[in-house]
C-alpha atoms as a PDB file:
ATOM      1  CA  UNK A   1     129.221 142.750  59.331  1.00  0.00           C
ATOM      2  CA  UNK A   2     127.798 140.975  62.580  1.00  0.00           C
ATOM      3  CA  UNK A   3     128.376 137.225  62.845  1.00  0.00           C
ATOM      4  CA  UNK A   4     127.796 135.071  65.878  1.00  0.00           C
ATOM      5  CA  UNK A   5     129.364 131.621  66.809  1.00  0.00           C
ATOM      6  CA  UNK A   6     129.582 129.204  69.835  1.00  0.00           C
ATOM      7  CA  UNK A   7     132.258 130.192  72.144  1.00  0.00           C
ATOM      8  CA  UNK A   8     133.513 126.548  71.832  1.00  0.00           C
ATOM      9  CA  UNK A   9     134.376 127.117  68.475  1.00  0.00           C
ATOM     10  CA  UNK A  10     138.030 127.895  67.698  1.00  0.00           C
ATOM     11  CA  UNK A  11     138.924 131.250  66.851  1.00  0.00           C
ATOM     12  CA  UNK A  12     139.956 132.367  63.441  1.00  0.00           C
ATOM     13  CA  UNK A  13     141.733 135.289  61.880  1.00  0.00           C
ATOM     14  CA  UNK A  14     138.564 136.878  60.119  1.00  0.00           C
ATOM     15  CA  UNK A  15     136.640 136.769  63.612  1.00  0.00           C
ATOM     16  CA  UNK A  16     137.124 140.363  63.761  1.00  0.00           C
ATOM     17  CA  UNK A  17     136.027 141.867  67.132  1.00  0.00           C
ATOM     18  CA  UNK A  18     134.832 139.244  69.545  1.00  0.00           C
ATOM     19  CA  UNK A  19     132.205 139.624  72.189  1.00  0.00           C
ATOM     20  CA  UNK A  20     130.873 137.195  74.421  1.00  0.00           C
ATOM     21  CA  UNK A  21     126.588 138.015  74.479  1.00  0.00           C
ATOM     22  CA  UNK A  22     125.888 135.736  77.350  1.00  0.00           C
ATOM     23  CA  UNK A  23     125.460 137.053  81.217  1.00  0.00           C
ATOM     24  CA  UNK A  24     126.719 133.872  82.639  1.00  0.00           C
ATOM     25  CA  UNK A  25     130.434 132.183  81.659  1.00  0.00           C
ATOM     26  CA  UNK A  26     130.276 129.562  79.868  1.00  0.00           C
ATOM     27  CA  UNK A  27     130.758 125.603  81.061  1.00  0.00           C
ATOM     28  CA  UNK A  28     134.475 124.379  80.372  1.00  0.00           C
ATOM     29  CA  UNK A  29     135.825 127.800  78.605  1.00  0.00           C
ATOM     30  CA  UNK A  30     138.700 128.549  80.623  1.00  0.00           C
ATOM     31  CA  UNK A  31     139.132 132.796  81.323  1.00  0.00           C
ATOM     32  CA  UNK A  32     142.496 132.548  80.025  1.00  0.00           C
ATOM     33  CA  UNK A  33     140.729 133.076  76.878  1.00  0.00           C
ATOM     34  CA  UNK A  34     139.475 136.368  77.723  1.00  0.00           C
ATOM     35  CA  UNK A  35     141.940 138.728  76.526  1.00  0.00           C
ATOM     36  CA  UNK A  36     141.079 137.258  72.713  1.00  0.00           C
ATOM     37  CA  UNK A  37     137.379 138.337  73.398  1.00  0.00           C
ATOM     38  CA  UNK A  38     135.497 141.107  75.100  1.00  0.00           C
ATOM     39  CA  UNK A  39     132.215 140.229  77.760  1.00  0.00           C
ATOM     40  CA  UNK A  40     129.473 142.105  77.321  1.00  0.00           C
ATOM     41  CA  UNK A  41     127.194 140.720  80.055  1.00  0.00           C
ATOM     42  CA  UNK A  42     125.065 143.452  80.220  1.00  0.00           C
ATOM     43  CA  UNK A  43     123.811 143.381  76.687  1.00  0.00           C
ATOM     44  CA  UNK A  44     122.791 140.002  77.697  1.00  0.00           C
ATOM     45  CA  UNK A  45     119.071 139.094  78.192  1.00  0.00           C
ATOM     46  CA  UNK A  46     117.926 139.804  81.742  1.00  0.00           C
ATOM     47  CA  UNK A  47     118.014 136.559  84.368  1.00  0.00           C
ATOM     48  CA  UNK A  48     113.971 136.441  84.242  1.00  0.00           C
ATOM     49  CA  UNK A  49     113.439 136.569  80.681  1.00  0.00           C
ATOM     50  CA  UNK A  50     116.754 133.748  80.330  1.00  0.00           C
ATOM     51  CA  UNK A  51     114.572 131.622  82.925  1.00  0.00           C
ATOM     52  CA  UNK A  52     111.535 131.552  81.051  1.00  0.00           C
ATOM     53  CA  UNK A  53     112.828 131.126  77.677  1.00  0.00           C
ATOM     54  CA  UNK A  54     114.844 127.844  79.059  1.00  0.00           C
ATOM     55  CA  UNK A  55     115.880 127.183  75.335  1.00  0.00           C
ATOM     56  CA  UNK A  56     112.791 125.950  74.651  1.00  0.00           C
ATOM     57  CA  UNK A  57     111.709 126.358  71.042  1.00  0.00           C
ATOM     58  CA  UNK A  58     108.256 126.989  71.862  1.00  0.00           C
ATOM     59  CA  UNK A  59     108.876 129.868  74.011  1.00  0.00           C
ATOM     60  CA  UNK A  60     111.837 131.649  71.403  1.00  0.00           C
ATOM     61  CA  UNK A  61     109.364 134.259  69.845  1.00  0.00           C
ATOM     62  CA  UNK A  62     108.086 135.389  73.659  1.00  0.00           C
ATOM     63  CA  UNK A  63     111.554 135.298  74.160  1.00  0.00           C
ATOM     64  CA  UNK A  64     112.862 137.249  71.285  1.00  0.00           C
ATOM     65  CA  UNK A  65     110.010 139.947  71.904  1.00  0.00           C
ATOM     66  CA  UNK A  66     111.305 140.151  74.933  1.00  0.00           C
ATOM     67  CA  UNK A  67     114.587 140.469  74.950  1.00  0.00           C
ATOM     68  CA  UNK A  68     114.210 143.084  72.098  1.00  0.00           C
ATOM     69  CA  UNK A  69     112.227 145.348  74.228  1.00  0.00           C
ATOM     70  CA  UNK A  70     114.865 145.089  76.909  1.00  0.00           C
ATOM     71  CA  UNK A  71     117.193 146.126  74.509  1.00  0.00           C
ATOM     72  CA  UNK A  72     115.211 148.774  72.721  1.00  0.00           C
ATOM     73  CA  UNK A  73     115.266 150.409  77.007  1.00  0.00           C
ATOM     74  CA  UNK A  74     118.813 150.422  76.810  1.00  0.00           C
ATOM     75  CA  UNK A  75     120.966 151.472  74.184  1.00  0.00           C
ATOM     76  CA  UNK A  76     123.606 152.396  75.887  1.00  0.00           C
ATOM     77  CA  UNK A  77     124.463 148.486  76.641  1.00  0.00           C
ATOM     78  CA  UNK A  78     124.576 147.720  72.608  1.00  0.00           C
ATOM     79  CA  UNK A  79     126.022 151.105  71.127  1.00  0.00           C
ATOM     80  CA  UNK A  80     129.846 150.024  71.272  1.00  0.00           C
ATOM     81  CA  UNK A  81     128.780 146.931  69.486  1.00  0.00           C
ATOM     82  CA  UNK A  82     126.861 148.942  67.200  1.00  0.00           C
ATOM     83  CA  UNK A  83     129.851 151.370  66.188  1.00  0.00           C
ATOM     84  CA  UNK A  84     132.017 148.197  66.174  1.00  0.00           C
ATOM     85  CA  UNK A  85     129.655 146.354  63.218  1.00  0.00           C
ATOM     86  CA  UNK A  86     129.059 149.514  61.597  1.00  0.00           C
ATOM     87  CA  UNK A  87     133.612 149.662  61.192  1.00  0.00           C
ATOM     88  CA  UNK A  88     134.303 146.190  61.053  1.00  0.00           C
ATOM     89  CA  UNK A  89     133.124 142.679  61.688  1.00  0.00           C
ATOM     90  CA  UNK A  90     131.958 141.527  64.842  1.00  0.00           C
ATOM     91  CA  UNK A  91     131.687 138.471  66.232  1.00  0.00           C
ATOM     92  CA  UNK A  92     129.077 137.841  68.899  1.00  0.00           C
ATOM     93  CA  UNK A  93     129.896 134.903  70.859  1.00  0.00           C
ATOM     94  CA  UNK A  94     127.053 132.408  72.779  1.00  0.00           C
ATOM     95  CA  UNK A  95     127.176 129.255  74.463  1.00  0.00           C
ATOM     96  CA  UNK A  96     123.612 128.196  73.976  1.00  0.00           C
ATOM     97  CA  UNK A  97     123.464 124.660  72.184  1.00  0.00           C
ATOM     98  CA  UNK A  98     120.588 125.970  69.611  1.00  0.00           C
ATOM     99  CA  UNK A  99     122.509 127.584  66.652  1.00  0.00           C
ATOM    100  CA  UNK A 100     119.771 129.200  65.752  1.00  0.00           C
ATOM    101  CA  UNK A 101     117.382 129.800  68.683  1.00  0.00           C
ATOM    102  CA  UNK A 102     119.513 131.772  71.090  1.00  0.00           C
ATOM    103  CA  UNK A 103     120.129 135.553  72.658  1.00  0.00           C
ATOM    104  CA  UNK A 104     122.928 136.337  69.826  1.00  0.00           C
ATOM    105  CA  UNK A 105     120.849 135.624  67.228  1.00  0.00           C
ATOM    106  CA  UNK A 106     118.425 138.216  68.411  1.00  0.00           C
ATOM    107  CA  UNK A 107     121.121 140.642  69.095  1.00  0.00           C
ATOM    108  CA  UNK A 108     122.328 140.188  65.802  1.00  0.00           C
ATOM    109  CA  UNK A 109     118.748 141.087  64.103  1.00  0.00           C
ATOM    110  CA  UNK A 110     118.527 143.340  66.628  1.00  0.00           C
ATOM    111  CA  UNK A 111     121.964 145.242  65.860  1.00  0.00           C
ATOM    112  CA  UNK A 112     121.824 144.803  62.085  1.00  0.00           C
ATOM    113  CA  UNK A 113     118.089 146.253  61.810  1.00  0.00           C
ATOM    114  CA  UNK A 114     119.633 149.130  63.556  1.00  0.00           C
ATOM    115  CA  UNK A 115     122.448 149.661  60.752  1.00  0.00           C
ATOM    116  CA  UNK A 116     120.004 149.911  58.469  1.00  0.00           C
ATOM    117  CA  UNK A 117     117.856 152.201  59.957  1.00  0.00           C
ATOM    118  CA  UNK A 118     120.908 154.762  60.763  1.00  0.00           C
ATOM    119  CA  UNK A 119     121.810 154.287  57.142  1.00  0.00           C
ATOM    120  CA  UNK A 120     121.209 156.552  54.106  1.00  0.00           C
ATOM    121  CA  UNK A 121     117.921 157.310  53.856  1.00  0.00           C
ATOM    122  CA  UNK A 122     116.143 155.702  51.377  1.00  0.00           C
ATOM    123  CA  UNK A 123     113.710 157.941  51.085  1.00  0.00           C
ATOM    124  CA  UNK A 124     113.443 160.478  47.772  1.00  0.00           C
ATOM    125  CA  UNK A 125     114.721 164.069  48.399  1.00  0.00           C
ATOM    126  CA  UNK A 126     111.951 166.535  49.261  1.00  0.00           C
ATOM    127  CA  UNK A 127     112.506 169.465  46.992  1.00  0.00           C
ATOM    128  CA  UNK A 128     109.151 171.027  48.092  1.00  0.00           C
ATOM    129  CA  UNK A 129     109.379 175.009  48.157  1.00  0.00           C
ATOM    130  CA  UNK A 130     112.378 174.846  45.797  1.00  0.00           C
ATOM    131  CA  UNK A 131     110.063 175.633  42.738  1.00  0.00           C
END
């Protein structure tokens, strides 16, 4: 199960695993939180694509296209979180404002449409050459 949440929310029991998405720390979080969550800065969208999306609404699905080809190039920045979701809930942490237009959003798409596709196949067995 992959969740995400603002980082200025308080913790709570059922977080699971905890995993701060964003490249930069955020405003008024103080590191002393750290060991009760994990950085992951370089799952985090790339400086330029961060600059141009701005959190601008208008520019999310550039954005999200983006950011999901930068992460389809590198899988090994998003394969512990991957094995993490696929034992356990994760919690992938943002600052971003937008609840719902943000980089752990996408991850979380991202990360859960790859579950699926390493899952049981959904496909019918081919018995062909069996008869």
């Amino acid at each position: 199960m992959i969740c995400c949440k603002r980082v200025y929310q308080p913790v709570e029991d059922d977080d699971g695993y905890r995993v701060l998405v964003d490249r930069l720390w955020p405003r008024g979080v103080s590191r002393s939180c750290w060991p009760m969550m994990s950085g992951a800065a370089d799952v985090a969208p790339s400086a330029e694509l961060r600059r141009q999306f701005a959190h601008r609404i208008e520019a999310f699905t550039i954005f999200r296209e983006g950011y999901r080809r930068e992460l389809a190039a590198h899988p090994e920045y998003w394969q512990g979180l991957l094995a993490r979701a696929a034992t356990g809930k994760l919690t992938l942490l943002y600052a971003a404002r937008d609840q719902e237009h943000n980089n752990a959003r996408v991850l979380q798409d991202f990360l859960e449409d790859e579950l699926e596709r390493r899952g049981e196949s959904s496909s019918p067995v081919c018995y062909a050459g069996e008869l």
